[in-house]
C-alpha atoms as a PDB file:
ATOM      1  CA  UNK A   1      73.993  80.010  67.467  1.00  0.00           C
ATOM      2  CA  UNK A   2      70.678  81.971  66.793  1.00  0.00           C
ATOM      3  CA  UNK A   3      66.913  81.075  66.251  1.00  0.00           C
ATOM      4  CA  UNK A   4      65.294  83.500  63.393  1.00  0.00           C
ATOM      5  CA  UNK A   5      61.580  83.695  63.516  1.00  0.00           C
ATOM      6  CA  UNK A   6      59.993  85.313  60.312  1.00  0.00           C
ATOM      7  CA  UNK A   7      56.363  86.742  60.396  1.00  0.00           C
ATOM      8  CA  UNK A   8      54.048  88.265  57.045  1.00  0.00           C
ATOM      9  CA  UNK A   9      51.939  90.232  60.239  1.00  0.00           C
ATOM     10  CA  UNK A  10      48.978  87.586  60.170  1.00  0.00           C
ATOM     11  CA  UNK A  11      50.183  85.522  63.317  1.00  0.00           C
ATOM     12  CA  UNK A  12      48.673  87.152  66.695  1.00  0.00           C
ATOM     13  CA  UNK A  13      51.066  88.145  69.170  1.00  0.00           C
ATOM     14  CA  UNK A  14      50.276  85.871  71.613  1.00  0.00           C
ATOM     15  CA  UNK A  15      50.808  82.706  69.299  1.00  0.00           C
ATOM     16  CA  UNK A  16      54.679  84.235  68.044  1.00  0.00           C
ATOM     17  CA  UNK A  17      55.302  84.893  72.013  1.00  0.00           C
ATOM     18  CA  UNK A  18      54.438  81.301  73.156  1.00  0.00           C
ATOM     19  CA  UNK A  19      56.772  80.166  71.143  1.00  0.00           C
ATOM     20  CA  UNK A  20      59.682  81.921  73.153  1.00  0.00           C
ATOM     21  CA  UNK A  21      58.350  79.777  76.246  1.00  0.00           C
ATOM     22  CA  UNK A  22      59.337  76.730  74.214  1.00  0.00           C
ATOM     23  CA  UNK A  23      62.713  78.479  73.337  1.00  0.00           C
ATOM     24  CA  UNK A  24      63.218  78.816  77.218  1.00  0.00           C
ATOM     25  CA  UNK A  25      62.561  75.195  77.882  1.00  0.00           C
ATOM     26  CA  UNK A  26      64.884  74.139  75.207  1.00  0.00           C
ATOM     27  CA  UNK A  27      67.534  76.006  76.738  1.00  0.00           C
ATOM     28  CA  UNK A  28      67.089  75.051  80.457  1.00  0.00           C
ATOM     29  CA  UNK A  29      67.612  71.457  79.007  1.00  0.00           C
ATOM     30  CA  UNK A  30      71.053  69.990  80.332  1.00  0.00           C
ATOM     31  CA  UNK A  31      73.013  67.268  79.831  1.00  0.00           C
ATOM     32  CA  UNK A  32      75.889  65.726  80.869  1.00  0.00           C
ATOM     33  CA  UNK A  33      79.075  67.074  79.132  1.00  0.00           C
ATOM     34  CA  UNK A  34      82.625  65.126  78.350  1.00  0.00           C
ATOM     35  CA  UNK A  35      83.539  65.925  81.681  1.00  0.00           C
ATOM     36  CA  UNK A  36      80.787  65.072  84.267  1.00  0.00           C
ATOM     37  CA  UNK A  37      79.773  68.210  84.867  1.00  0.00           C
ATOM     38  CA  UNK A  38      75.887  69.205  83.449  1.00  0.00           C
ATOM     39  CA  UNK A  39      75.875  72.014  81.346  1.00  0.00           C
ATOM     40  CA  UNK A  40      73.043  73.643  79.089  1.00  0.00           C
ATOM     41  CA  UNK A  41      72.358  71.044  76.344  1.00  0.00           C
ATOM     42  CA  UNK A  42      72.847  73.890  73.732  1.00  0.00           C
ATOM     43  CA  UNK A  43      76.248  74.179  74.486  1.00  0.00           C
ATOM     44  CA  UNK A  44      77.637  70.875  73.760  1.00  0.00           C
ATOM     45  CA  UNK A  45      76.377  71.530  70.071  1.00  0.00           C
ATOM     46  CA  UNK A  46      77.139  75.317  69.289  1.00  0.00           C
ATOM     47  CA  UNK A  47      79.567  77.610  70.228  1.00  0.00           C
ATOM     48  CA  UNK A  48      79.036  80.290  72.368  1.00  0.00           C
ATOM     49  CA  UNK A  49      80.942  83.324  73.671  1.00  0.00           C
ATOM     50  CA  UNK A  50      82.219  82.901  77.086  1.00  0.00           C
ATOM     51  CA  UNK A  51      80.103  84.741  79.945  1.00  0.00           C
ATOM     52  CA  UNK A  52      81.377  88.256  80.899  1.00  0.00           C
ATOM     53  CA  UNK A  53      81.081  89.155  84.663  1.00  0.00           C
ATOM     54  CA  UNK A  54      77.987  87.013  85.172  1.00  0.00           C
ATOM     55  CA  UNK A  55      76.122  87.705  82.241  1.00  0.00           C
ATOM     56  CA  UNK A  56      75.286  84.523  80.284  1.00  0.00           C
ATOM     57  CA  UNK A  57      72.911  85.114  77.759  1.00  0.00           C
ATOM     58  CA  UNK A  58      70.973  81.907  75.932  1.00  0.00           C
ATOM     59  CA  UNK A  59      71.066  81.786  72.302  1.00  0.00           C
ATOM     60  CA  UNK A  60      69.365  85.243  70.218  1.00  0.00           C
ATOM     61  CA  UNK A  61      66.214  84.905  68.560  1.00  0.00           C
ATOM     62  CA  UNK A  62      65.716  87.254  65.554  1.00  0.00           C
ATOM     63  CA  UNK A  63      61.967  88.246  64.736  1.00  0.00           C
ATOM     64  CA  UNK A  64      62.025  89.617  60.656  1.00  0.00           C
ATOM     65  CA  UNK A  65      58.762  91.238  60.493  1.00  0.00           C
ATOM     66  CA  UNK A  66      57.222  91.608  56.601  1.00  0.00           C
ATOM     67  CA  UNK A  67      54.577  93.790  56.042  1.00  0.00           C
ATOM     68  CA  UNK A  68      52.066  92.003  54.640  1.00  0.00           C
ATOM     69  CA  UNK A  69      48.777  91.108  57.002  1.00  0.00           C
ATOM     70  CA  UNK A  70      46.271  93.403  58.424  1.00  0.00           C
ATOM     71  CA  UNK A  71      49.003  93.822  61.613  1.00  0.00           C
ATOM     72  CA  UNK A  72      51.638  96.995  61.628  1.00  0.00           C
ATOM     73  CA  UNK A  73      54.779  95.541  61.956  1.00  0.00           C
ATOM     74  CA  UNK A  74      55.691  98.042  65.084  1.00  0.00           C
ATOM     75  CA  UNK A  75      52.649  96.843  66.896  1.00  0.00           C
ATOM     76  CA  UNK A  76      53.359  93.457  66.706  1.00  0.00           C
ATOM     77  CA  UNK A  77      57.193  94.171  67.948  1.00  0.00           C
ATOM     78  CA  UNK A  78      55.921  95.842  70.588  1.00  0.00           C
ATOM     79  CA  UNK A  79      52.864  93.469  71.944  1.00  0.00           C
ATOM     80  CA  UNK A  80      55.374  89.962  71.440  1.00  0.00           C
ATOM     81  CA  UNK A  81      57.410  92.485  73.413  1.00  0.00           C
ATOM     82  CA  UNK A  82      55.181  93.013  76.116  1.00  0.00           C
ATOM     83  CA  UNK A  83      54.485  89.001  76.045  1.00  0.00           C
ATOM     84  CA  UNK A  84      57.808  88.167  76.259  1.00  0.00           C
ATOM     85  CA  UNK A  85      58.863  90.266  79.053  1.00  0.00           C
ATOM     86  CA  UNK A  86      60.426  87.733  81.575  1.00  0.00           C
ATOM     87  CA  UNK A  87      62.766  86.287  79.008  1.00  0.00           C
ATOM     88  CA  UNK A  88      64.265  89.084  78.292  1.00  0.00           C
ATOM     89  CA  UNK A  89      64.121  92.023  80.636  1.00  0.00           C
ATOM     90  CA  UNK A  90      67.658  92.329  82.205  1.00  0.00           C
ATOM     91  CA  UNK A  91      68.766  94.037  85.646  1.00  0.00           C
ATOM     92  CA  UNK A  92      70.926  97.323  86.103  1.00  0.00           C
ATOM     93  CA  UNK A  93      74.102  97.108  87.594  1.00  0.00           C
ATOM     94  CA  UNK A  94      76.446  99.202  88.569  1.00  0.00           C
ATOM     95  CA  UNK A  95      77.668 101.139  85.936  1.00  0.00           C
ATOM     96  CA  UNK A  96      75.118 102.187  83.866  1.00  0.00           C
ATOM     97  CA  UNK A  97      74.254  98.930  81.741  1.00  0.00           C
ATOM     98  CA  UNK A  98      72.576  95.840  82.265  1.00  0.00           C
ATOM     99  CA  UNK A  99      72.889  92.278  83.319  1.00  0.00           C
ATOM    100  CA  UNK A 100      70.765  89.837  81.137  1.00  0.00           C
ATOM    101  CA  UNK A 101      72.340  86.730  83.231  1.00  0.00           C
ATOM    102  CA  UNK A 102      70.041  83.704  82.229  1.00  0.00           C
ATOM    103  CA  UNK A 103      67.786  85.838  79.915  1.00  0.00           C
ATOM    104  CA  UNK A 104      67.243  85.447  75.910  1.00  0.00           C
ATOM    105  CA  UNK A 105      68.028  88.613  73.723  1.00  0.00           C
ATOM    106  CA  UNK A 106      64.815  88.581  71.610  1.00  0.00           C
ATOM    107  CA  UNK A 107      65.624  91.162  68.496  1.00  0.00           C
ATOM    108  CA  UNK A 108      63.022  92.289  65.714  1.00  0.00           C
ATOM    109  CA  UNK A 109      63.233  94.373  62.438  1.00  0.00           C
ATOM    110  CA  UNK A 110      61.436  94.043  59.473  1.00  0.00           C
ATOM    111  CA  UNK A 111      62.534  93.266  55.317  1.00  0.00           C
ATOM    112  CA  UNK A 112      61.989  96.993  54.604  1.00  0.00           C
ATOM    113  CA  UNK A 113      64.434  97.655  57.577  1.00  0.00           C
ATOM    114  CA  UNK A 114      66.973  95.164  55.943  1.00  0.00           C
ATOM    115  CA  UNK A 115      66.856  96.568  52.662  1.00  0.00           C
ATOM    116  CA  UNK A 116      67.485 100.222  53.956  1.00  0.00           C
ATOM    117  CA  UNK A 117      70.127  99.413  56.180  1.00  0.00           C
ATOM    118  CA  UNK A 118      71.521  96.013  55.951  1.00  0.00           C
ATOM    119  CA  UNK A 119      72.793  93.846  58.823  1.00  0.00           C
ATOM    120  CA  UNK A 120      75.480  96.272  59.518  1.00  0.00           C
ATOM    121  CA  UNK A 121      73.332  99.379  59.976  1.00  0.00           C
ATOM    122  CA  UNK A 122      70.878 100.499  62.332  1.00  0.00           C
ATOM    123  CA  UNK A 123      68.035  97.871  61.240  1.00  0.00           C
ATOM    124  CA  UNK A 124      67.292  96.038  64.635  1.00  0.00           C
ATOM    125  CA  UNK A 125      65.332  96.545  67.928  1.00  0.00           C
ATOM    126  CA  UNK A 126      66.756  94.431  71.208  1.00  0.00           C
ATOM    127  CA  UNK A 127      63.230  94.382  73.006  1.00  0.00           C
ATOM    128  CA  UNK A 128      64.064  96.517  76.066  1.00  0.00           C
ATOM    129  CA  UNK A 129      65.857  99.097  74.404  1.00  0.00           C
ATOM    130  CA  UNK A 130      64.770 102.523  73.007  1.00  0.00           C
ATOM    131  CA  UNK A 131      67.016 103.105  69.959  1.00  0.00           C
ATOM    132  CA  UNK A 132      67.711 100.383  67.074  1.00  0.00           C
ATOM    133  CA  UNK A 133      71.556  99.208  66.644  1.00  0.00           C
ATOM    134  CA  UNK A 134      73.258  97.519  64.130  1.00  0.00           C
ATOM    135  CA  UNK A 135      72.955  93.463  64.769  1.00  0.00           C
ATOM    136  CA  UNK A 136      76.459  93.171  66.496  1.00  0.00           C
ATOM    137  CA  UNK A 137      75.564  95.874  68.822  1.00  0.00           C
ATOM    138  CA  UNK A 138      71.269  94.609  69.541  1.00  0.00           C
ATOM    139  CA  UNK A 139      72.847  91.085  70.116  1.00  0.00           C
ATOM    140  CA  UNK A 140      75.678  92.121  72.710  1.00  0.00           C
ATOM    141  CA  UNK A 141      76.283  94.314  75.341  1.00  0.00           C
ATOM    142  CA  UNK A 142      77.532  97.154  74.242  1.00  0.00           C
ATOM    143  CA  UNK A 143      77.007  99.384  77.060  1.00  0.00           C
ATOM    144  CA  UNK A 144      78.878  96.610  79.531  1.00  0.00           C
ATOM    145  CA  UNK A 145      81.583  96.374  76.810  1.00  0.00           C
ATOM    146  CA  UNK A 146      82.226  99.727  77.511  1.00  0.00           C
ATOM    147  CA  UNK A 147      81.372 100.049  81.306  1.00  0.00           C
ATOM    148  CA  UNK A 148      84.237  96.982  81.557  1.00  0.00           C
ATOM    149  CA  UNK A 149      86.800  98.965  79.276  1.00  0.00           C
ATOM    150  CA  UNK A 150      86.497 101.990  81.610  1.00  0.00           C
ATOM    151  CA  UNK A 151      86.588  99.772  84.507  1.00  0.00           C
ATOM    152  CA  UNK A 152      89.887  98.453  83.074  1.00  0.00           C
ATOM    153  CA  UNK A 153      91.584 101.439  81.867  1.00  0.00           C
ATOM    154  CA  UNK A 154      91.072 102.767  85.680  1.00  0.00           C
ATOM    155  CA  UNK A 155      93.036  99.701  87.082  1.00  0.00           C
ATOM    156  CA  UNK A 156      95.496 100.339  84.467  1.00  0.00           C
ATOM    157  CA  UNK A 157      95.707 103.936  85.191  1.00  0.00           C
ATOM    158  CA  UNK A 158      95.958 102.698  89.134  1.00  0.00           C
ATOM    159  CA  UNK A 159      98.238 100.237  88.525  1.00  0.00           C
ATOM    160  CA  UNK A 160     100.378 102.949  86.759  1.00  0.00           C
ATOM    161  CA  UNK A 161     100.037 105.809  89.248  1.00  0.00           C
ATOM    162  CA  UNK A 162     101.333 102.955  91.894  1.00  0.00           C
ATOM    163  CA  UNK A 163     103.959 101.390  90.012  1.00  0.00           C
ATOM    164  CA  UNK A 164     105.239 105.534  89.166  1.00  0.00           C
ATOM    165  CA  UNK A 165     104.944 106.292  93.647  1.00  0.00           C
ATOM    166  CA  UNK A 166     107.039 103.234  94.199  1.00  0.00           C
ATOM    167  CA  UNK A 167     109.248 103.921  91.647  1.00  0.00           C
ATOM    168  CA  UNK A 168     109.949 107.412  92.378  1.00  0.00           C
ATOM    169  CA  UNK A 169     110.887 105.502  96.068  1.00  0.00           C
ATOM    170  CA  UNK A 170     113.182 103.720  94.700  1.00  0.00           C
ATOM    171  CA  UNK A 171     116.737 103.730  95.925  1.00  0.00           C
ATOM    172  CA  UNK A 172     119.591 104.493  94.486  1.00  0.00           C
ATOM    173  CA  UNK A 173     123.310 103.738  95.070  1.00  0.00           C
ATOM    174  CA  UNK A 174     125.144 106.023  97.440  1.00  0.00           C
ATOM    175  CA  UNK A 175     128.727 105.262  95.590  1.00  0.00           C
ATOM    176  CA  UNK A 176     127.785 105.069  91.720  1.00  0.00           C
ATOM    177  CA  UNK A 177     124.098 106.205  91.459  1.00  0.00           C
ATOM    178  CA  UNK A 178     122.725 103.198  90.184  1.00  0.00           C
ATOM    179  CA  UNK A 179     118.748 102.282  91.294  1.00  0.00           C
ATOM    180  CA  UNK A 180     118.321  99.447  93.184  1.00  0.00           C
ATOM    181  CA  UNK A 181     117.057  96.379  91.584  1.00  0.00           C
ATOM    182  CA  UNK A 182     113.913  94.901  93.145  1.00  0.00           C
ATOM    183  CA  UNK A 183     115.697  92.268  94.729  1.00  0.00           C
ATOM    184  CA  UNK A 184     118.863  94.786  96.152  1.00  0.00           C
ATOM    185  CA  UNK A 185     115.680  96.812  97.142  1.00  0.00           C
ATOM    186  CA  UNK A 186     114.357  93.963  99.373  1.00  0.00           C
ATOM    187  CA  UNK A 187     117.265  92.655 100.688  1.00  0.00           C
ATOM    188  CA  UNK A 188     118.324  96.417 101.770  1.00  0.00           C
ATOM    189  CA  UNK A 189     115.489  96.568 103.821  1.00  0.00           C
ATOM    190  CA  UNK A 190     115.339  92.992 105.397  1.00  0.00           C
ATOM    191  CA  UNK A 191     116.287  92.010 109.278  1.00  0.00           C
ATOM    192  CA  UNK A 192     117.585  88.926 110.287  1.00  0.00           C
ATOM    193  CA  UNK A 193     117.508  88.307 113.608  1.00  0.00           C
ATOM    194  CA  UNK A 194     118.456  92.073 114.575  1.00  0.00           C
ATOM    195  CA  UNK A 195     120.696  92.516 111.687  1.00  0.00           C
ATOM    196  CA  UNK A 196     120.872  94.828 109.305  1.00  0.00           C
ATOM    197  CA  UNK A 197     122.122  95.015 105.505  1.00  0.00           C
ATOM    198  CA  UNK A 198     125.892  95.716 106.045  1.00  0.00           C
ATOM    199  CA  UNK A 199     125.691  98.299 103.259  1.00  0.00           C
ATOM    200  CA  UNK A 200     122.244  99.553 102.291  1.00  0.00           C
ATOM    201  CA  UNK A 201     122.995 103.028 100.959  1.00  0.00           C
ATOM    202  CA  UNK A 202     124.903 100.610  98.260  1.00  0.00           C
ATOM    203  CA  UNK A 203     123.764  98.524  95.343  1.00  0.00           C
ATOM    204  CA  UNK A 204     125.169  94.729  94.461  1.00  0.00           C
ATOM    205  CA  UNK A 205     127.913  95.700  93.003  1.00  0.00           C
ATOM    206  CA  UNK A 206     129.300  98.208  94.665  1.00  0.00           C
ATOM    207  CA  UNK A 207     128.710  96.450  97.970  1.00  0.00           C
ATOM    208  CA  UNK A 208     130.707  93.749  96.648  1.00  0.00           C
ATOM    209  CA  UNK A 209     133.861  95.996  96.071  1.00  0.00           C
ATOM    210  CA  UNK A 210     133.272  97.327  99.245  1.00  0.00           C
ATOM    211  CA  UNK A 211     133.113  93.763 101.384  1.00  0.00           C
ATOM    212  CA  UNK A 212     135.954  93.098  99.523  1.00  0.00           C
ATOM    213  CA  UNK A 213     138.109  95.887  99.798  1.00  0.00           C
ATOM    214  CA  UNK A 214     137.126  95.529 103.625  1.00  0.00           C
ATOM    215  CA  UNK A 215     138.373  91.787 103.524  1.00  0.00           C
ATOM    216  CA  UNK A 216     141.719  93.306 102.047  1.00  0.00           C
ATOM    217  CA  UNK A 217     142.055  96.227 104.532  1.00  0.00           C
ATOM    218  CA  UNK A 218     141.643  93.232 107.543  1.00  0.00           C
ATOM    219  CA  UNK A 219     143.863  91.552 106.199  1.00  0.00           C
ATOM    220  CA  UNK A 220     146.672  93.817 105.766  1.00  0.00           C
ATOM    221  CA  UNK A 221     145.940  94.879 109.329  1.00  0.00           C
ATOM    222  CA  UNK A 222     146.371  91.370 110.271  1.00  0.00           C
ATOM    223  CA  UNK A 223     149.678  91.632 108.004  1.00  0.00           C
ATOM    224  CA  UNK A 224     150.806  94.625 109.746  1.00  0.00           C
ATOM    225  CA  UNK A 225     150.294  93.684 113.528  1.00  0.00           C
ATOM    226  CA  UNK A 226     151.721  90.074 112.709  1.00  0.00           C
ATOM    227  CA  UNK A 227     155.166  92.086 111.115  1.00  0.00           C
ATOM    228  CA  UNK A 228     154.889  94.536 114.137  1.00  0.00           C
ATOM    229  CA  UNK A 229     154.665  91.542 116.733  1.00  0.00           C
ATOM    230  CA  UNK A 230     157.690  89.871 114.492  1.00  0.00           C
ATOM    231  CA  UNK A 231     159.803  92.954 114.760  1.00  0.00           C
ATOM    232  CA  UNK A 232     158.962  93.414 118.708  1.00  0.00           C
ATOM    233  CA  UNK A 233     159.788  89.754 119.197  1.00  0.00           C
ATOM    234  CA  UNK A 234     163.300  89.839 117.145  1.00  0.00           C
ATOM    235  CA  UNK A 235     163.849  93.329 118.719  1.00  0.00           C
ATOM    236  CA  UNK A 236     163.698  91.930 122.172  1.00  0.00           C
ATOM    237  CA  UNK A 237     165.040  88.612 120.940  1.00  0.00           C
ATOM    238  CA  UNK A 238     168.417  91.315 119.990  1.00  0.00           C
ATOM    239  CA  UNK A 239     168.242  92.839 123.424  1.00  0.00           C
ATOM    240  CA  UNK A 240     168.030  89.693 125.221  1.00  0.00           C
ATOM    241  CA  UNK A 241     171.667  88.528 123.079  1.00  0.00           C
ATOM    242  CA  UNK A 242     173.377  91.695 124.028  1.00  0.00           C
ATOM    243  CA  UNK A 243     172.815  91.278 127.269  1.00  0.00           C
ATOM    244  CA  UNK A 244     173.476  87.691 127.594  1.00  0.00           C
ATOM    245  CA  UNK A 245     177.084  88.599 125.791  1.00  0.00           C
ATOM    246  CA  UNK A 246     177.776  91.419 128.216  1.00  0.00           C
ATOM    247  CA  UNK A 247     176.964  89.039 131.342  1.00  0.00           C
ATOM    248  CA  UNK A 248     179.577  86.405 129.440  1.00  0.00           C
ATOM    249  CA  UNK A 249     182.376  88.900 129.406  1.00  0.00           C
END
């Protein structure tokens, strides 16, 4: 949604800039939305970017300026500026841009500045700015665009360098050489109730062949002392016979 306002230079300032006081008022109106809740009455009937960070922005008004009256076009941009002040003058933030939370970009050029340039070149003045931008640029926030990209890209670079420390942490198996999986990783490390991982230099797998091959060793060591206690038992079982058999004689 945007409001255009188009001047020939014979309107003073002061009439053009009360008309951005009844802009204001329009959108302060709310109503009650689908779901309760009151919202701005503007938005239940045009679309509207979602706010960034805080900044919502009401509706742009264009001013098209044509050269016509006894008033210059650039003084007239510059006194409905000056009028208009408290609707549209944002706040700095951190980061080098501004915050127009609750404020209405107000954005002028004139027909000569349209036919040079078109909507896509440098034709338009955000009041509050020093240089003119193409209309995508005076409407938005370029600056905070970018200030949030760099913000971003930082995490990501963060996020990165952190993920690459752990990483580099990571261990790795002490039989095959295979890195730990997050969850071998955790479990490694874990104590429950004063124990210890069993095998922690190892990963899943091999710690699986392992348990098991220490099941098998336990058991033939169970095998072997139950044959040794056999052959003691029929050994003595023998000795007992012989001298039973000697004692009969």
């Amino acid at each position: 949604m945007s409001v255009i306002e188009a001047d020939n230079c014979t309107e003073e300032a002061p009439i053009i800039a009360a008309k951005f006081d009844k802009y204001m008022r329009h959108f302060h109106r709310k109503v009650k939305d689908t779901d309760g809740q009151d919202k701005p009455m503007w938005r239940t009937r045009w679309s509207a970017p979602d706010p960034q960070w805080g900044d919502a922005t009401h509706p742009p008004v264009l001013l098209i300026f044509h050269q016509v009256g006894k008033r210059t076009a650039l003084k007239q941009m510059e006194r409905v500026a000056d009028l208009t002040r408290e609707h549209w003058q944002g706040q700095w933030a951190e980061g080098g841009f501004r915050i127009y939370n609750g404020k209405m970009p107000i954005v002028a050029t004139t027909l000569d500045l349209l036919r040079e340039h078109g909507p896509a070149g440098p034709a338009f003045w955000r009041f509050g700015r020093e240089d003119r931008q193409n209309l995508w640029d005076a409407i938005g926030n370029p600056r905070r665009d970018a200030a949030l990209a760099r913000r971003a890209e930082d995490a990501r670079r963060r996020l990165a360098q952190k993920a690459g420390e752990r990483e580099a942490q990571r261990p790795v198996c002490g039989d095959c050489g295979t890195k730990f999986t997050d969850d071998r990783w955790k479990a490694s490390t874990t104590v429950d109730w004063g124990r210890g991982d069993s095998h922690p230099h190892l990963c899943d797998d091999c710690k699986t062949r392992a348990l098991e091959a220490e099941r098998q060793a336990e058991q033939d060591e169970g095998d072997h002392q139950e044959q040794e206690r056999q052959e003691v038992e029929a050994a003595q079982a023998s000795k007992a016979g012989g001298w039973l058999g000697r004692w009969r004689s």
